[in-house]
C-alpha atoms as a PDB file:
ATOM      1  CA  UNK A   1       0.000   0.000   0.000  1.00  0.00           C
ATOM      2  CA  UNK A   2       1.274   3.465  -0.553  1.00  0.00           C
ATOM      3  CA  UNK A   3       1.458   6.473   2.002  1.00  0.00           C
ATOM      4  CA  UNK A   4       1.258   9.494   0.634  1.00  0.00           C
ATOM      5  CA  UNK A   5       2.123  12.836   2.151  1.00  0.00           C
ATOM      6  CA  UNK A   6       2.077  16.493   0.698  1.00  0.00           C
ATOM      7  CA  UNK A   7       5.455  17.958   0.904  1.00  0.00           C
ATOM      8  CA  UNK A   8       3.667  21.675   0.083  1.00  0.00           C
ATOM      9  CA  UNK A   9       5.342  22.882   3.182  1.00  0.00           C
ATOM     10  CA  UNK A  10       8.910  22.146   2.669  1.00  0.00           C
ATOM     11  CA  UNK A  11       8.367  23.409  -1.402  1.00  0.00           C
ATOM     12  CA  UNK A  12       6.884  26.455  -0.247  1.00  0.00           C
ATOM     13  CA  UNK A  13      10.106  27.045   2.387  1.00  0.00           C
ATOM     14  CA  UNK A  14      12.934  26.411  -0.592  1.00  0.00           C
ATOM     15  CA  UNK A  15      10.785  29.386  -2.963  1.00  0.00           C
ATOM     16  CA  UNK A  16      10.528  31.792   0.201  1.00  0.00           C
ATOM     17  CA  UNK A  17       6.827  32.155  -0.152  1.00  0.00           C
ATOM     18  CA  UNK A  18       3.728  31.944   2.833  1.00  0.00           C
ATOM     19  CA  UNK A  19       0.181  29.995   2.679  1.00  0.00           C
ATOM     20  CA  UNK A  20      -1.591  33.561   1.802  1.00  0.00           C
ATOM     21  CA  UNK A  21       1.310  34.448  -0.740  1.00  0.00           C
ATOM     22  CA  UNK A  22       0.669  30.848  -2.633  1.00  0.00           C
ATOM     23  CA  UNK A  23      -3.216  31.688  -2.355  1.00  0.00           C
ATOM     24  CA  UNK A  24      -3.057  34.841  -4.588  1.00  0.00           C
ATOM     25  CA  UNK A  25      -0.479  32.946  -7.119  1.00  0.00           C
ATOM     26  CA  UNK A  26      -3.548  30.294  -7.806  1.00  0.00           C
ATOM     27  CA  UNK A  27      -6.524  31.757  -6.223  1.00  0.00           C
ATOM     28  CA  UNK A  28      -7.021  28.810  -3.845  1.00  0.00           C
ATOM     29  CA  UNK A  29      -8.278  30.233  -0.279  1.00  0.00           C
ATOM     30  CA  UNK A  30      -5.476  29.708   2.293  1.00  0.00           C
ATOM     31  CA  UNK A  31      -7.719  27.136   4.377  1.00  0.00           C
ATOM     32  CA  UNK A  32      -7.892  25.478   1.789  1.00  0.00           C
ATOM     33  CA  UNK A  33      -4.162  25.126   1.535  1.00  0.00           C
ATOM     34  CA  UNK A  34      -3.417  24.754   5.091  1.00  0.00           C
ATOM     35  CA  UNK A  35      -5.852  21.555   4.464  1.00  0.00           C
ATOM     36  CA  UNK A  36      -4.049  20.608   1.599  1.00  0.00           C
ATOM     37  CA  UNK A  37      -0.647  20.796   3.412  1.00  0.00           C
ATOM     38  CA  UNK A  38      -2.106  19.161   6.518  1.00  0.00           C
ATOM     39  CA  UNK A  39      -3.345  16.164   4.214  1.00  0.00           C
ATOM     40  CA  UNK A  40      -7.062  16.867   4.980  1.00  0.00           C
ATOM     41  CA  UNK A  41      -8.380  17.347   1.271  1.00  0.00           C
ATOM     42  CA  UNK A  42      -6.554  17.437  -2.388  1.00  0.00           C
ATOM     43  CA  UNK A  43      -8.660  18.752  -4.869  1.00  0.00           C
ATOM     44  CA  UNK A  44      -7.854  18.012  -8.175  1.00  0.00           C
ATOM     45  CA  UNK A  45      -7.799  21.396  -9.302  1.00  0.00           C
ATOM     46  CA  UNK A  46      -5.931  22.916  -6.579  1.00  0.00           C
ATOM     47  CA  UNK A  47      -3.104  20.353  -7.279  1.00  0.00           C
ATOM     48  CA  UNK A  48      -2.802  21.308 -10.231  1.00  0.00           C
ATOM     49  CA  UNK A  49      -3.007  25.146  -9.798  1.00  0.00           C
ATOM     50  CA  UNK A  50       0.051  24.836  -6.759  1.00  0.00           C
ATOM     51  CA  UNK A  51       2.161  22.503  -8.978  1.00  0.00           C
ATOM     52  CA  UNK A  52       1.516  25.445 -11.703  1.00  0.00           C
ATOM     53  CA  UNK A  53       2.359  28.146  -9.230  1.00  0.00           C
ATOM     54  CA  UNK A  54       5.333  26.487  -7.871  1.00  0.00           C
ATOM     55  CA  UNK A  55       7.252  25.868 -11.262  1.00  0.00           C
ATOM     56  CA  UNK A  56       7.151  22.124 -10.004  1.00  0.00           C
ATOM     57  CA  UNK A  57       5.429  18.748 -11.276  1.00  0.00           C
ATOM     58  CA  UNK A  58       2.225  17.338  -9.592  1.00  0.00           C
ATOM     59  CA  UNK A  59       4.507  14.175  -8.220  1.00  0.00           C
ATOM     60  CA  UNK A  60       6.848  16.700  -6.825  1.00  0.00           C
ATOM     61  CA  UNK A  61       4.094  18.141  -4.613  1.00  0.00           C
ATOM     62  CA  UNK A  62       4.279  14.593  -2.743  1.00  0.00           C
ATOM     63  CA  UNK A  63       6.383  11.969  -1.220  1.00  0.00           C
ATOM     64  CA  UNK A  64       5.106   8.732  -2.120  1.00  0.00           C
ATOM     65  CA  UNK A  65       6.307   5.763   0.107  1.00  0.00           C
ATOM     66  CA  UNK A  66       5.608   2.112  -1.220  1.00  0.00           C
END
Protein backbone atom coordinates (compact mmCIF):
# COMPACT_ATOMS: atom_id res chain seq x y z
CA UNK A 1 0.00 0.00 0.00
CA UNK A 2 1.27 3.47 -0.55
CA UNK A 3 1.46 6.47 2.00
CA UNK A 4 1.26 9.49 0.63
CA UNK A 5 2.12 12.84 2.15
CA UNK A 6 2.08 16.49 0.70
CA UNK A 7 5.46 17.96 0.90
CA UNK A 8 3.67 21.67 0.08
CA UNK A 9 5.34 22.88 3.18
CA UNK A 10 8.91 22.15 2.67
CA UNK A 11 8.37 23.41 -1.40
CA UNK A 12 6.88 26.46 -0.25
CA UNK A 13 10.11 27.05 2.39
CA UNK A 14 12.93 26.41 -0.59
CA UNK A 15 10.78 29.39 -2.96
CA UNK A 16 10.53 31.79 0.20
CA UNK A 17 6.83 32.16 -0.15
CA UNK A 18 3.73 31.94 2.83
CA UNK A 19 0.18 29.99 2.68
CA UNK A 20 -1.59 33.56 1.80
CA UNK A 21 1.31 34.45 -0.74
CA UNK A 22 0.67 30.85 -2.63
CA UNK A 23 -3.22 31.69 -2.36
CA UNK A 24 -3.06 34.84 -4.59
CA UNK A 25 -0.48 32.95 -7.12
CA UNK A 26 -3.55 30.29 -7.81
CA UNK A 27 -6.52 31.76 -6.22
CA UNK A 28 -7.02 28.81 -3.84
CA UNK A 29 -8.28 30.23 -0.28
CA UNK A 30 -5.48 29.71 2.29
CA UNK A 31 -7.72 27.14 4.38
CA UNK A 32 -7.89 25.48 1.79
CA UNK A 33 -4.16 25.13 1.54
CA UNK A 34 -3.42 24.75 5.09
CA UNK A 35 -5.85 21.55 4.46
CA UNK A 36 -4.05 20.61 1.60
CA UNK A 37 -0.65 20.80 3.41
CA UNK A 38 -2.11 19.16 6.52
CA UNK A 39 -3.34 16.16 4.21
CA UNK A 40 -7.06 16.87 4.98
CA UNK A 41 -8.38 17.35 1.27
CA UNK A 42 -6.55 17.44 -2.39
CA UNK A 43 -8.66 18.75 -4.87
CA UNK A 44 -7.85 18.01 -8.18
CA UNK A 45 -7.80 21.40 -9.30
CA UNK A 46 -5.93 22.92 -6.58
CA UNK A 47 -3.10 20.35 -7.28
CA UNK A 48 -2.80 21.31 -10.23
CA UNK A 49 -3.01 25.15 -9.80
CA UNK A 50 0.05 24.84 -6.76
CA UNK A 51 2.16 22.50 -8.98
CA UNK A 52 1.52 25.45 -11.70
CA UNK A 53 2.36 28.15 -9.23
CA UNK A 54 5.33 26.49 -7.87
CA UNK A 55 7.25 25.87 -11.26
CA UNK A 56 7.15 22.12 -10.00
CA UNK A 57 5.43 18.75 -11.28
CA UNK A 58 2.23 17.34 -9.59
CA UNK A 59 4.51 14.18 -8.22
CA UNK A 60 6.85 16.70 -6.82
CA UNK A 61 4.09 18.14 -4.61
CA UNK A 62 4.28 14.59 -2.74
CA UNK A 63 6.38 11.97 -1.22
CA UNK A 64 5.11 8.73 -2.12
CA UNK A 65 6.31 5.76 0.11
CA UNK A 66 5.61 2.11 -1.22
Amino acid sequence: MLKVRPRLKELMKEKGITQAVLSEMTGIPQPSISRFDRNIQHLDWHVFSIAKALGVSVEDLFEIEE
